[in-house]
Protein backbone atom coordinates (compact mmCIF):
# COMPACT_ATOMS: atom_id res chain seq x y z
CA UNK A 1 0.00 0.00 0.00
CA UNK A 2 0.56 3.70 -0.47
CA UNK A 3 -0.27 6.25 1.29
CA UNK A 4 -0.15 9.92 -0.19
CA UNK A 5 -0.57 13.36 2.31
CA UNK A 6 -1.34 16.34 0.31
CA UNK A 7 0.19 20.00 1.54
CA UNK A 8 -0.80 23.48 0.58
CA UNK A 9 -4.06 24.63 -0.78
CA UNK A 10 -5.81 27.43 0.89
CA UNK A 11 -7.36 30.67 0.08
CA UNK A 12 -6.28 32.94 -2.98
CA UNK A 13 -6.94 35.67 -5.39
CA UNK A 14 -7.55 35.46 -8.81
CA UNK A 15 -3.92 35.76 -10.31
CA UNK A 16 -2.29 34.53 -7.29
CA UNK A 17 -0.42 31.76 -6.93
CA UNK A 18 -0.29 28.20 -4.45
CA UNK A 19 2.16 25.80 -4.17
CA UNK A 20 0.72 22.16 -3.62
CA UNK A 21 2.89 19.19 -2.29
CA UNK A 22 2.08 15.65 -1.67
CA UNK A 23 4.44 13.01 0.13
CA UNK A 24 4.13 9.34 -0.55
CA UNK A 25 4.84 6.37 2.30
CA UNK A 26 4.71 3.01 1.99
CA UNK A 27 5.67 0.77 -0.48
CA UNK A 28 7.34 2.42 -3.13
CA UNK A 29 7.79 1.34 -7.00
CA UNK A 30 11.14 1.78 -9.84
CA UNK A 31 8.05 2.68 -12.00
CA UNK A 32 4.89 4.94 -11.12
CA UNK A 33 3.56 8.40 -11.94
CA UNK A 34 2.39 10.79 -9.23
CA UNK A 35 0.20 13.35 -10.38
CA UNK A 36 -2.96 15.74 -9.20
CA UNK A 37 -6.62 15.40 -9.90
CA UNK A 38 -9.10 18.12 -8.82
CA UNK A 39 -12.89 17.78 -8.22
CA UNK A 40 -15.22 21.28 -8.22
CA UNK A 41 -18.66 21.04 -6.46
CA UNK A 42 -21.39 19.29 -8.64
CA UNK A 43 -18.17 18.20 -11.50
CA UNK A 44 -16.93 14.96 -11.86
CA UNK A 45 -13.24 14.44 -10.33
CA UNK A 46 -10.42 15.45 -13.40
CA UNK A 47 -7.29 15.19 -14.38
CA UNK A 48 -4.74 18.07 -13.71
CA UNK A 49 -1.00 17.27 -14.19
CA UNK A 50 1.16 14.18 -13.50
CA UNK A 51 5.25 13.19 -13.71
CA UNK A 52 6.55 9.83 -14.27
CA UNK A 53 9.34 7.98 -12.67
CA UNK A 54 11.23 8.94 -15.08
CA UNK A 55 9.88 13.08 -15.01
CA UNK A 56 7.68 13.01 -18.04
CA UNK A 57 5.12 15.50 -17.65
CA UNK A 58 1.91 16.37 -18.89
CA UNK A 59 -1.30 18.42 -18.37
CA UNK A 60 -4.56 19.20 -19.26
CA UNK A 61 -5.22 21.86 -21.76
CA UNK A 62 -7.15 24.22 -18.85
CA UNK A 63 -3.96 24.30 -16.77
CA UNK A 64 -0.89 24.17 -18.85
CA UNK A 65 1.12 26.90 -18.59
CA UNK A 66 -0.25 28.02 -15.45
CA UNK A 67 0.82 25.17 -13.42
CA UNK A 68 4.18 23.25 -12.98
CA UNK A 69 4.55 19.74 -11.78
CA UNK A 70 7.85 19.11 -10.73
CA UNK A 71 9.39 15.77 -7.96
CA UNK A 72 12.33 16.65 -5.61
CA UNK A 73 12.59 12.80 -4.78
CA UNK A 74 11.00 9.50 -5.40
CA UNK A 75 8.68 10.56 -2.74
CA UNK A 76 7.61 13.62 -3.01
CA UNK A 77 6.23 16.07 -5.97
CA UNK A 78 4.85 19.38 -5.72
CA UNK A 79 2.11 21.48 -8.31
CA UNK A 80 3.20 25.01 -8.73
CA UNK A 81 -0.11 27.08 -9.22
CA UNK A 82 0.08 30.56 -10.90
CA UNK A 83 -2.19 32.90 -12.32
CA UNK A 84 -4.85 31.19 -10.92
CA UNK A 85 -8.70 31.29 -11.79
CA UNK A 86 -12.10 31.43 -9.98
CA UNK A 87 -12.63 27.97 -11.66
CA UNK A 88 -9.78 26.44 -10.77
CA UNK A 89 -11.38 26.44 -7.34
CA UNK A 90 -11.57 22.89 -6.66
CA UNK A 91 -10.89 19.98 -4.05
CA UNK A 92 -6.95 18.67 -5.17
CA UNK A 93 -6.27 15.18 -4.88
CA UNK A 94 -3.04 13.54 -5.32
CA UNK A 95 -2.47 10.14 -6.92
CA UNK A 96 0.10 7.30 -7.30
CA UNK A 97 -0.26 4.98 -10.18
CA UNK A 98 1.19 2.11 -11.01
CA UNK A 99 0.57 -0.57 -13.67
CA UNK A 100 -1.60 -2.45 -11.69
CA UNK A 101 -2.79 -0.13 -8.56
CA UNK A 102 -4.04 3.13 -7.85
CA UNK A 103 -3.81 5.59 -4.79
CA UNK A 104 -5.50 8.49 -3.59
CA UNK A 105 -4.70 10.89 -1.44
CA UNK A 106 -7.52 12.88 1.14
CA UNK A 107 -7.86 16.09 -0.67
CA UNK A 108 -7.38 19.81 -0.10
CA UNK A 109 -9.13 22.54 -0.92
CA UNK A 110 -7.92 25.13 -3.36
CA UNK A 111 -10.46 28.52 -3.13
CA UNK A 112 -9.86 31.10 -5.58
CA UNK A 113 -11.81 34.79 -5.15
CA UNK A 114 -12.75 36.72 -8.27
């Protein structure tokens, strides 16, 4: 198992910027891909960003550019936020993936004002 603790999130303004991190324990895998998912009241739950293993990255059309998905260790990766928008106001959820599992982390909240 793998268990994934999501940091940052909070309260912004439109433009502004958050810095999201997310720390993985457990049992760990040579290949995986950590990456974010966000869920908005009455929306299904969406991909944002992710990073492989082996730091291939890739986004979804409404964030890129905006947001940076970077991973200091096998461990760890963090989802720069900037120039943020009203609807990117969403709970965050990071995830671990591997070929033949899935994890989730609990969520946090990312408000942005107008």
């Amino acid at each position: 198992q793998v268990q994934l603790v999501e940091f940052g999130g909070g309260l912004v303004q439109a433009g502004g910027s958050l810095r999201l991190s997310c720390t993985a324990s457990g049992r760990t895998f040579s290949s995986y891909a950590m990456g974010w998912f966000r869920q908005a009241p009455g929306k299904q739950r969406e991909f944002v960003a992710q990073i492989s293993s082996v730091g291939v990255s890739n986004y979804a059309d409404s964030v890129r550019g905006r947001f940076t998905i970077s991973k200091d260790s096998a461990k760890n990766t963090v989802l720069q936020m900037n120039s943020l928008k009203p609807e990117d106001t969403a709970v965050y959820y990071c995830n671990y993936r591997t070929y033949a599992n899935e994890f989730w982390g609990q969520g946090t909240q990312v408000t942005v004002s107008s």
